[in-house]
PDB file of N, CA and C in Angstrom:
ATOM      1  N   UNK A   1      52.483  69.396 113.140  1.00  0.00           N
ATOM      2  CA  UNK A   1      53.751  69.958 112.711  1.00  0.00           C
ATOM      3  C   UNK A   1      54.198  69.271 111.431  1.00  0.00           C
ATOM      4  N   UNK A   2      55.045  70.148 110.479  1.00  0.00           N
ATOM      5  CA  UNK A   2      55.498  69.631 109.439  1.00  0.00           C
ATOM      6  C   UNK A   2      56.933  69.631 109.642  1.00  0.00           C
ATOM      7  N   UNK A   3      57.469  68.268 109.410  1.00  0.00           N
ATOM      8  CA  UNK A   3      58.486  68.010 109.581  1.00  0.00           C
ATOM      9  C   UNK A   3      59.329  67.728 108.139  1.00  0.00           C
ATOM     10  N   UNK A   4      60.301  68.779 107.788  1.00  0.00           N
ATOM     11  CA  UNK A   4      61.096  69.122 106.207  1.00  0.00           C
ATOM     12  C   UNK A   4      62.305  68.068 106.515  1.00  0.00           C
ATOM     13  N   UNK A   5      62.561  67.068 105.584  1.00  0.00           N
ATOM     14  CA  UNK A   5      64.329  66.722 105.721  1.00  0.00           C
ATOM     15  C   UNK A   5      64.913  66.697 104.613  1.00  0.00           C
ATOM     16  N   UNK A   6      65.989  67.026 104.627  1.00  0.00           N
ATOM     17  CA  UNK A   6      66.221  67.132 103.159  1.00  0.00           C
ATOM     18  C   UNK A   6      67.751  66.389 102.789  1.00  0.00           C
ATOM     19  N   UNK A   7      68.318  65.639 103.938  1.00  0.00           N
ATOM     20  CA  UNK A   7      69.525  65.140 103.883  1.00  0.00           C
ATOM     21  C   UNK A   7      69.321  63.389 103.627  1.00  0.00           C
ATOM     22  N   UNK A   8      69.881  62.229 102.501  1.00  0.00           N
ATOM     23  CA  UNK A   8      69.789  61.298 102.640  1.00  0.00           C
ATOM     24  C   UNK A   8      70.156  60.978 104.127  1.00  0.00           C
ATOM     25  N   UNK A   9      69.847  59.489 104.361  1.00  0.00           N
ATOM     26  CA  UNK A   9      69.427  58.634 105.762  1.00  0.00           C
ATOM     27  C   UNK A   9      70.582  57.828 105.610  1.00  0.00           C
ATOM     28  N   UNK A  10      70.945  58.159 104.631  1.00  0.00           N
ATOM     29  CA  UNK A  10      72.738  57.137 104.110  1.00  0.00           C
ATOM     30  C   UNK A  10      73.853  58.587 104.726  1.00  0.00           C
ATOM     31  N   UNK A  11      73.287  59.755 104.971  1.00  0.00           N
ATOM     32  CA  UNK A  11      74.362  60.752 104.461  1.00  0.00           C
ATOM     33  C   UNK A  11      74.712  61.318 105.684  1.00  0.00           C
ATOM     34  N   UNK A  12      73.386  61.568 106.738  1.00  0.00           N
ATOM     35  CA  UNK A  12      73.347  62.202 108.154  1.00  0.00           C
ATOM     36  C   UNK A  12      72.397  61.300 108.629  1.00  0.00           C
ATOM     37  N   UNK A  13      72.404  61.726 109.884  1.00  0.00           N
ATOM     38  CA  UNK A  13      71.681  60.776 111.043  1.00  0.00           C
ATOM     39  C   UNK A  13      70.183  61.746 111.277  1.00  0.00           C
ATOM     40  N   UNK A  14      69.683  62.861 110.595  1.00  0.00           N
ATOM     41  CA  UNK A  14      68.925  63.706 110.632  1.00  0.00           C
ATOM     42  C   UNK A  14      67.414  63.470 110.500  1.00  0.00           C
ATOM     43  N   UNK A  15      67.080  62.435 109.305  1.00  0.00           N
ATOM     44  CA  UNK A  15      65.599  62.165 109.380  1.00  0.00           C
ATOM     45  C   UNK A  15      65.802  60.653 110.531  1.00  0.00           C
ATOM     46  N   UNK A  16      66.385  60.014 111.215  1.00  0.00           N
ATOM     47  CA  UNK A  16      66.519  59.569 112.451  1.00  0.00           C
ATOM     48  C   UNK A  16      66.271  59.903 113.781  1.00  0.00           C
ATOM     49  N   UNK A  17      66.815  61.270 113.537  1.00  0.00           N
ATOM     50  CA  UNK A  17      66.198  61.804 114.831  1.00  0.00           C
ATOM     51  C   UNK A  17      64.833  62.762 114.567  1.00  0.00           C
ATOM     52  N   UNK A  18      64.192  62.836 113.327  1.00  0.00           N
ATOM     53  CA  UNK A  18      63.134  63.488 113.235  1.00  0.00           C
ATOM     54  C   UNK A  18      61.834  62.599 113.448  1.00  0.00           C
ATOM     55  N   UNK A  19      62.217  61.212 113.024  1.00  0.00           N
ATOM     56  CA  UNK A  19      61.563  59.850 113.430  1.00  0.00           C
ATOM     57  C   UNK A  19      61.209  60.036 114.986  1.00  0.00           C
ATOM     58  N   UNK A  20      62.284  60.021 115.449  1.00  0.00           N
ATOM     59  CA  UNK A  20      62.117  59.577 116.944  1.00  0.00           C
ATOM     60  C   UNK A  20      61.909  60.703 117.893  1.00  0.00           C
ATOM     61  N   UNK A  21      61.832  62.131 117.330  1.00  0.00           N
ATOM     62  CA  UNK A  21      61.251  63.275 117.989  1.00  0.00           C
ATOM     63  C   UNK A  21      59.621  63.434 117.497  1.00  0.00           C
ATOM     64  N   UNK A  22      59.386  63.265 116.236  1.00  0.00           N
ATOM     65  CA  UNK A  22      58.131  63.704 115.906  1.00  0.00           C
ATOM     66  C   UNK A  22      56.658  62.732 116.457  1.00  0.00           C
ATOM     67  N   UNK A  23      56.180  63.995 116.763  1.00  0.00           N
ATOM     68  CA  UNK A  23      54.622  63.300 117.621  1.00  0.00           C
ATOM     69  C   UNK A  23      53.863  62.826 116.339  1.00  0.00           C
ATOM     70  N   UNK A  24      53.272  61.914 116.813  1.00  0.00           N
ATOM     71  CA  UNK A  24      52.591  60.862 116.005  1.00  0.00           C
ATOM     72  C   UNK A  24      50.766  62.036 116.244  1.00  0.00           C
ATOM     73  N   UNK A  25      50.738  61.835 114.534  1.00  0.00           N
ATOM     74  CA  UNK A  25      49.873  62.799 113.898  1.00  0.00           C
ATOM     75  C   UNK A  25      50.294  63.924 112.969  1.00  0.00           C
ATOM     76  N   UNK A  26      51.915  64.100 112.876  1.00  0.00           N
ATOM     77  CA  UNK A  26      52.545  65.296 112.432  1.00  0.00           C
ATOM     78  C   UNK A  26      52.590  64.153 110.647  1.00  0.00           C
ATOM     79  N   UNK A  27      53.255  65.155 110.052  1.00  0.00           N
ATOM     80  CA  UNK A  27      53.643  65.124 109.040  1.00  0.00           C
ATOM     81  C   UNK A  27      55.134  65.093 108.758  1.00  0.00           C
ATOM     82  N   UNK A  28      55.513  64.086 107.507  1.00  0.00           N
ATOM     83  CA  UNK A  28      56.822  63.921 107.306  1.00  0.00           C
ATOM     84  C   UNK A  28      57.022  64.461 105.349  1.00  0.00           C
ATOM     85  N   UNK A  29      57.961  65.531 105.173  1.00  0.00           N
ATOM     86  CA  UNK A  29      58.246  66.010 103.899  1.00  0.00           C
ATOM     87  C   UNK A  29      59.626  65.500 103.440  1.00  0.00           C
ATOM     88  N   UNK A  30      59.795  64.479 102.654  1.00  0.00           N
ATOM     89  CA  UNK A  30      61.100  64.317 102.357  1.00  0.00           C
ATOM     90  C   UNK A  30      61.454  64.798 100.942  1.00  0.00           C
ATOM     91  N   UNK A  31      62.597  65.309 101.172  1.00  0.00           N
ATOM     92  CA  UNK A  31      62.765  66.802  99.662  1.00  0.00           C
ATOM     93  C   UNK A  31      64.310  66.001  99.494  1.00  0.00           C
ATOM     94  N   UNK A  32      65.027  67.107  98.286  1.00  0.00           N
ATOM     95  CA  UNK A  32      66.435  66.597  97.673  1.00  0.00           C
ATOM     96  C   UNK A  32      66.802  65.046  97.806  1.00  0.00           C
ATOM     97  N   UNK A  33      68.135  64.837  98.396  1.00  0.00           N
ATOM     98  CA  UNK A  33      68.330  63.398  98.759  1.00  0.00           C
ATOM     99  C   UNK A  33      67.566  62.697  99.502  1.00  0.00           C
ATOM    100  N   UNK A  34      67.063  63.266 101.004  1.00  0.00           N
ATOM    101  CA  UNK A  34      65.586  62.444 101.377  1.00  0.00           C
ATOM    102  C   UNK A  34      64.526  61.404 101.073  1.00  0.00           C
ATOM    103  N   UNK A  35      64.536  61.808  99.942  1.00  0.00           N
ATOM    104  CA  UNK A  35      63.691  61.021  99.134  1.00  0.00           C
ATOM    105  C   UNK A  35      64.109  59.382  98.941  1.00  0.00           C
ATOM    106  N   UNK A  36      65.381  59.691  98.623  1.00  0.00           N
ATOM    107  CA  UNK A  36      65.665  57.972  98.670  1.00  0.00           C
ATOM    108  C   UNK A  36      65.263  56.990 100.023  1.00  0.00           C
ATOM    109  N   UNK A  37      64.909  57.649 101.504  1.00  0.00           N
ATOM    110  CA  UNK A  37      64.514  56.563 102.240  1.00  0.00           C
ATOM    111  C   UNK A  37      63.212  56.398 102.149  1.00  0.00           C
ATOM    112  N   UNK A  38      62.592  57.280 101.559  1.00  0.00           N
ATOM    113  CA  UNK A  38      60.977  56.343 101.338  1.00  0.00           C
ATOM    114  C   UNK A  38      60.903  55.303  99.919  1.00  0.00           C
ATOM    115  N   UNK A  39      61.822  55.503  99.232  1.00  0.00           N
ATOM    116  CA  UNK A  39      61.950  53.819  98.639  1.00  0.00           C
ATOM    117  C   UNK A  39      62.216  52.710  99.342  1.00  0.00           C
ATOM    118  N   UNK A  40      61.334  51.743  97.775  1.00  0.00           N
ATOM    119  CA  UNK A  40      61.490  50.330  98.677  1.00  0.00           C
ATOM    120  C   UNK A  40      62.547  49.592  99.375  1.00  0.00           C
ATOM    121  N   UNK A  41      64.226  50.038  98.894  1.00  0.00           N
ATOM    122  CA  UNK A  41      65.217  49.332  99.091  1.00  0.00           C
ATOM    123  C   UNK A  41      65.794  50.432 100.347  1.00  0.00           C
ATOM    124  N   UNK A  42      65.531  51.817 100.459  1.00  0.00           N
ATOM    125  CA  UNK A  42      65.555  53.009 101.783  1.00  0.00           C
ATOM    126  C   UNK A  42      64.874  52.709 102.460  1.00  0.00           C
ATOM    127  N   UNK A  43      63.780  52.263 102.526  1.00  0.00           N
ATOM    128  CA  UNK A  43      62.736  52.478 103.773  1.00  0.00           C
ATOM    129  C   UNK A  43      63.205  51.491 105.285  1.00  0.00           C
ATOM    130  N   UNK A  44      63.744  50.207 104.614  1.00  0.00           N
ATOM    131  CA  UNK A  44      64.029  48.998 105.057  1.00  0.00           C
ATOM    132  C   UNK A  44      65.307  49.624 106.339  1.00  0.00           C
ATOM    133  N   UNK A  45      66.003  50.769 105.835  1.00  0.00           N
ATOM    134  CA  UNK A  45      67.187  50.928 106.475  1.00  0.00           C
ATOM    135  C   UNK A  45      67.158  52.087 107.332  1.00  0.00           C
ATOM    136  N   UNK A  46      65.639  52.790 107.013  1.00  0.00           N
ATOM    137  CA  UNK A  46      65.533  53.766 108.261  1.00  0.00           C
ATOM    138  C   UNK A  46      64.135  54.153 109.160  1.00  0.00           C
ATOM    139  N   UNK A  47      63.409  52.884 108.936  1.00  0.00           N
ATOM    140  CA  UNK A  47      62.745  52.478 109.884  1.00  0.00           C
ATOM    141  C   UNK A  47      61.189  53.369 109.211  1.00  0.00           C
ATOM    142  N   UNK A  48      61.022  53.140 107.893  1.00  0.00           N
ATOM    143  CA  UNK A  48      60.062  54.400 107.143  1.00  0.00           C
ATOM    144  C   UNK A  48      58.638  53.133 107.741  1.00  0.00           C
ATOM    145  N   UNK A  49      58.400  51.924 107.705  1.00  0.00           N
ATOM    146  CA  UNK A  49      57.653  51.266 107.915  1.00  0.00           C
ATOM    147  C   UNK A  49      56.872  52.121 109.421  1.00  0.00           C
ATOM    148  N   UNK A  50      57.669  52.262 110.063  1.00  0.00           N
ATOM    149  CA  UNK A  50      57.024  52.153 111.554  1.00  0.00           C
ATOM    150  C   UNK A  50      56.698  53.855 111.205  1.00  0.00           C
ATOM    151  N   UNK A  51      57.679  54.868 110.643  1.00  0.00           N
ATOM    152  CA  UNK A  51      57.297  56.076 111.201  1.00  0.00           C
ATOM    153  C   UNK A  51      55.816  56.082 110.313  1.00  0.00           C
ATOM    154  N   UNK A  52      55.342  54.974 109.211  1.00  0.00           N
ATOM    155  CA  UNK A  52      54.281  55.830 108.200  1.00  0.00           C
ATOM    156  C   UNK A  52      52.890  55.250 109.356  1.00  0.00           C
ATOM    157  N   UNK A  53      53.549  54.693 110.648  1.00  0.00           N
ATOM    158  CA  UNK A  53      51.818  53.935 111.390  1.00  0.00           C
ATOM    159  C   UNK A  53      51.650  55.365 112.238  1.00  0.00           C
ATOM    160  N   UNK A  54      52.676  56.439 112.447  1.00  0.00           N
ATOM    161  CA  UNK A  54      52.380  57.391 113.292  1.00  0.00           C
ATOM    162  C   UNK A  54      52.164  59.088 112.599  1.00  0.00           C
ATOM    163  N   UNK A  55      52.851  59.343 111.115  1.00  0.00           N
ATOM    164  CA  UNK A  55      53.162  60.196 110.235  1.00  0.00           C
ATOM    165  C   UNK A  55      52.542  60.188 109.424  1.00  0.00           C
ATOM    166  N   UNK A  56      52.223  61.062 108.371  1.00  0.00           N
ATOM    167  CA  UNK A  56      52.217  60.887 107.309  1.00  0.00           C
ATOM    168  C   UNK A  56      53.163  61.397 106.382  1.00  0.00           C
ATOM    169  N   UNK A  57      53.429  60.366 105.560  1.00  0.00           N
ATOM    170  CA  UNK A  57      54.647  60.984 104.707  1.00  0.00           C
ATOM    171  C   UNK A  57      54.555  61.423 103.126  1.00  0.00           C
ATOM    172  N   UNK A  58      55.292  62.410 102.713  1.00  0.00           N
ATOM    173  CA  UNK A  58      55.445  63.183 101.216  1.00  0.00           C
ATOM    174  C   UNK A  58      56.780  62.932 101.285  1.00  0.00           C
ATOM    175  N   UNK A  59      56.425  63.010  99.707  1.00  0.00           N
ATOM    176  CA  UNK A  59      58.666  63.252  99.105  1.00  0.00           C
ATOM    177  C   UNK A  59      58.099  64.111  97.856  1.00  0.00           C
ATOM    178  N   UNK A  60      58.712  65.166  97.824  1.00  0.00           N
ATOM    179  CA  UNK A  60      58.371  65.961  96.652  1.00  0.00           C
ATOM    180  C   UNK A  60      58.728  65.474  95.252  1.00  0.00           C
ATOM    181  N   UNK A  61      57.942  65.231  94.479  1.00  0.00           N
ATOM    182  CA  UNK A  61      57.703  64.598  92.925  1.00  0.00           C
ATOM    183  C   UNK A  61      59.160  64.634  92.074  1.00  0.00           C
ATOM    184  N   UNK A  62      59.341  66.056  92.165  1.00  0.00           N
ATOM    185  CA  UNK A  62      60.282  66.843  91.129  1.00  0.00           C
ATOM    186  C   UNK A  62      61.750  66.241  91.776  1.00  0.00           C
ATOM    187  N   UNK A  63      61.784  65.964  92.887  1.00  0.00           N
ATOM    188  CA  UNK A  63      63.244  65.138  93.397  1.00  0.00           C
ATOM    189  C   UNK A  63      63.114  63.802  93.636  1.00  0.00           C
ATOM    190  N   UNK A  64      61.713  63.480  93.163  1.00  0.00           N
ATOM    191  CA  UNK A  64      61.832  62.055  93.308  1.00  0.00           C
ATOM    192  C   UNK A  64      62.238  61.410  91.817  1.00  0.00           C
ATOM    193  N   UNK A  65      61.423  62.143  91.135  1.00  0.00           N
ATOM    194  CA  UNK A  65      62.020  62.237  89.874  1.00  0.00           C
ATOM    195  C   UNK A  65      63.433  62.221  89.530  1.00  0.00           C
ATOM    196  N   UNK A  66      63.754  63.373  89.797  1.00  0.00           N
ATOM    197  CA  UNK A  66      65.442  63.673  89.502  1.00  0.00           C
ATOM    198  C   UNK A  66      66.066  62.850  89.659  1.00  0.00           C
ATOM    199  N   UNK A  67      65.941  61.923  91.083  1.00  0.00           N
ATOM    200  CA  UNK A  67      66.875  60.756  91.161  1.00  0.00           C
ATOM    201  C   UNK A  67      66.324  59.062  90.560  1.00  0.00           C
ATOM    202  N   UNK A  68      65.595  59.701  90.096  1.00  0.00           N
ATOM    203  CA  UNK A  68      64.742  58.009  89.210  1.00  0.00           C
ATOM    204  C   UNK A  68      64.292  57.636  90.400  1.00  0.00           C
ATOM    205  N   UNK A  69      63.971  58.020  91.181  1.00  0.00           N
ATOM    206  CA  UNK A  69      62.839  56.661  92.239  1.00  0.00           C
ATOM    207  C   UNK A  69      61.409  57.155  92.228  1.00  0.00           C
ATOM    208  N   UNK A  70      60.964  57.888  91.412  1.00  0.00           N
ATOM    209  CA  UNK A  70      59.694  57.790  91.413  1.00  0.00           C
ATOM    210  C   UNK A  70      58.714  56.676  91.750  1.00  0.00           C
ATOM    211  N   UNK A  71      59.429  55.835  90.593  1.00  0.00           N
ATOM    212  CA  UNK A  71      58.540  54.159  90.484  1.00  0.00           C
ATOM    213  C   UNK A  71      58.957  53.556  91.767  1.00  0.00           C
ATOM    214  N   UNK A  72      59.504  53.958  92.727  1.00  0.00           N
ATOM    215  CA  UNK A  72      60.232  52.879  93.245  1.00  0.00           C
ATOM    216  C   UNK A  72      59.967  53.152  95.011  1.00  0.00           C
ATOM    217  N   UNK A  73      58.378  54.157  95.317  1.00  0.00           N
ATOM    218  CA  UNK A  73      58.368  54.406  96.512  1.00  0.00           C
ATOM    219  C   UNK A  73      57.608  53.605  97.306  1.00  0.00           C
ATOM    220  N   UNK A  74      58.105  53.304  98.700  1.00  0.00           N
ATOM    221  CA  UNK A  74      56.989  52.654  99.051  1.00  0.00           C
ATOM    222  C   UNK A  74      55.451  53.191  99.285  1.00  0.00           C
ATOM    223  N   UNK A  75      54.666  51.955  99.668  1.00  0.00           N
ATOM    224  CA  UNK A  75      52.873  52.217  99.197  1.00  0.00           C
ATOM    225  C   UNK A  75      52.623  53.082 100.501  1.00  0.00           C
ATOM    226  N   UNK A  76      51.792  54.220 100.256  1.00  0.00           N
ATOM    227  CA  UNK A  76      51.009  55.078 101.577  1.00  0.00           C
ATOM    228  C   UNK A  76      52.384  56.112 101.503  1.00  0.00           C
ATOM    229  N   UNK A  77      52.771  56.212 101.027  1.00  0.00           N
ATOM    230  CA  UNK A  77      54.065  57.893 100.367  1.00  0.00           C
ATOM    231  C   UNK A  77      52.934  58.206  99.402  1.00  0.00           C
ATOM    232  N   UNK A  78      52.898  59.739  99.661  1.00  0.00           N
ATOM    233  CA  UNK A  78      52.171  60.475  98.879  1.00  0.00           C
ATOM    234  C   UNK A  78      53.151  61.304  98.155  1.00  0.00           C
ATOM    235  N   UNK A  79      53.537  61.645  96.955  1.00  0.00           N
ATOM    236  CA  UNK A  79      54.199  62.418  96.344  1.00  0.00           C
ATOM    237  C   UNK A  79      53.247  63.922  95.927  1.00  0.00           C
ATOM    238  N   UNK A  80      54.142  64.546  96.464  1.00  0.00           N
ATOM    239  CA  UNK A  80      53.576  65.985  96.425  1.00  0.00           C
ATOM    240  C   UNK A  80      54.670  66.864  94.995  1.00  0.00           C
ATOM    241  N   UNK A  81      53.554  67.875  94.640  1.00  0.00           N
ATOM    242  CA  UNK A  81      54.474  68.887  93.296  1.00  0.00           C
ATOM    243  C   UNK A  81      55.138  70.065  94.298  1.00  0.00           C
ATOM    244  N   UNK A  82      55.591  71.239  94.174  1.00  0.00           N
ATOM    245  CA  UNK A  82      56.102  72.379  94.762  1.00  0.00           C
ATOM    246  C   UNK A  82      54.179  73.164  95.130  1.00  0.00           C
ATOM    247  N   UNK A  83      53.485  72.818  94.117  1.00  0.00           N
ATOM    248  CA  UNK A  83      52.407  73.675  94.761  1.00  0.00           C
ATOM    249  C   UNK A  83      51.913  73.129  95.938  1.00  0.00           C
ATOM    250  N   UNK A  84      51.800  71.618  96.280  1.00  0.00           N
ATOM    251  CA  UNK A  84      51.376  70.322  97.210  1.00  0.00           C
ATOM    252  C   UNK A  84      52.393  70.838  98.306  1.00  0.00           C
ATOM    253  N   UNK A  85      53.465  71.129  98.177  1.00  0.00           N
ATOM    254  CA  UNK A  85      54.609  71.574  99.152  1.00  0.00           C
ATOM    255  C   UNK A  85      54.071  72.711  99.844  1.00  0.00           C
ATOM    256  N   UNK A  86      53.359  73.839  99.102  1.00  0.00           N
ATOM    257  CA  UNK A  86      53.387  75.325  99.741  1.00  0.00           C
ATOM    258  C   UNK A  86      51.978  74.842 100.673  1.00  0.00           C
ATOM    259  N   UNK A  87      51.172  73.994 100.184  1.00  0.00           N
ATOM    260  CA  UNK A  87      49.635  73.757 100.983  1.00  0.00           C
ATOM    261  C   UNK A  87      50.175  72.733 102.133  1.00  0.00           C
ATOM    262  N   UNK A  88      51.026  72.074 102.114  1.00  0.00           N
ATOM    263  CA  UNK A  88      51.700  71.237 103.383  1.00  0.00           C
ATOM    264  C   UNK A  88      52.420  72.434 104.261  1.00  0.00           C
ATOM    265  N   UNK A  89      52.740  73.705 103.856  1.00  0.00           N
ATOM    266  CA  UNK A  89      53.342  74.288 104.852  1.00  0.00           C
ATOM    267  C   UNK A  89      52.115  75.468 105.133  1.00  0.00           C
ATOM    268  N   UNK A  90      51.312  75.419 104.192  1.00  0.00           N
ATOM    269  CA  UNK A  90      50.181  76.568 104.772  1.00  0.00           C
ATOM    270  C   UNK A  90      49.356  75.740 106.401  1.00  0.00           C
ATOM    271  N   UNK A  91      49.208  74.487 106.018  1.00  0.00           N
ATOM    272  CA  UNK A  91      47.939  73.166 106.409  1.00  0.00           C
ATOM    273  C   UNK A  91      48.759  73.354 107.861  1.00  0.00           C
ATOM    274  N   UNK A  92      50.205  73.239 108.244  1.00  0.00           N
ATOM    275  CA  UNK A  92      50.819  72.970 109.150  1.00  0.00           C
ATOM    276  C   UNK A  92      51.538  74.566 109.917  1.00  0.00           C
ATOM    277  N   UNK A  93      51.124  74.527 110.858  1.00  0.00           N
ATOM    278  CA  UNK A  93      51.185  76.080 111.074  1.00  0.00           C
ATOM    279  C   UNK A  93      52.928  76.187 112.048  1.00  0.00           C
ATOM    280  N   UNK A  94      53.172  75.223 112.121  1.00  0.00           N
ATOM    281  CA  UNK A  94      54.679  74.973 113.045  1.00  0.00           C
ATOM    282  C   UNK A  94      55.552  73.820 112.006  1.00  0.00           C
ATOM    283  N   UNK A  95      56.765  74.048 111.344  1.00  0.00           N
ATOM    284  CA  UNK A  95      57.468  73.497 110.159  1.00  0.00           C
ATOM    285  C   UNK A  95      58.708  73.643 111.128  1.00  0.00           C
ATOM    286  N   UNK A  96      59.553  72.300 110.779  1.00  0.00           N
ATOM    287  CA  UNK A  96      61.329  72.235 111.429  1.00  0.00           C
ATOM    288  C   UNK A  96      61.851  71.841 109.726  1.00  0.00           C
ATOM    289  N   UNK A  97      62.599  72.462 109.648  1.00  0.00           N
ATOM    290  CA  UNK A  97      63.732  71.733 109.103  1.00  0.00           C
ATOM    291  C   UNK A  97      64.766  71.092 109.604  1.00  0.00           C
ATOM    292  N   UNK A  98      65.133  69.664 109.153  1.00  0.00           N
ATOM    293  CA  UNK A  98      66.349  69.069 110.027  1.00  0.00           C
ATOM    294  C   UNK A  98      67.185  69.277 108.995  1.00  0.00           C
ATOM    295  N   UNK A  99      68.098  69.612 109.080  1.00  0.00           N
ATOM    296  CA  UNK A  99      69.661  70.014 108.269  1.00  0.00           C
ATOM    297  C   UNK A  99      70.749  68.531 108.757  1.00  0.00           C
TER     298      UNK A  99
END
């Protein structure tokens, strides 16, 4: 399963509970504000260490960008473009968005 969040981890409690619902082997997409908890100074505060031993995680490029943390993600985050996005939702045949 591909798991979409798109709300900072500062803003809603949403990629928290996508942590602690998602089966280990799924996939984690962090888009818009999201993106800030797979940085180095985010990750620390929403537990990104432990979900990347069961997940794998993306933050889409173009919003990692936007908010300047490109440089600033932690190691084993794969940054994906919008085309990397459409093959993460082809690859994964069951997608949640947490709002």
């Amino acid at each position: 399963m591909l798991h979409i969040v798109n709300k900072s981890h500062m803003q809603t409690n949403s990629l928290q509970s996508c942590l602690r619902l998602a089966k280990p082997g799924s996939a984690l997409l962090l888009i818009e504000d999201a993106v800030y908890a797979a940085t180095r100074a985010g990750s620390a505060s929403c537990s990104m260490a432990d979900a990347m031993q069961q997940l794998k995680v993306y933050v889409l490029q173009p919003d990692a960008e936007a908010r300047g943390v490109a440089g600033k993600l932690v190691e084993g985050v794969t940054a994906v473009d919008y085309a990397g996005f459409v093959d993460l939702v082809t690859e994964h045949p069951n997608n949640q968005s947490w709002l």
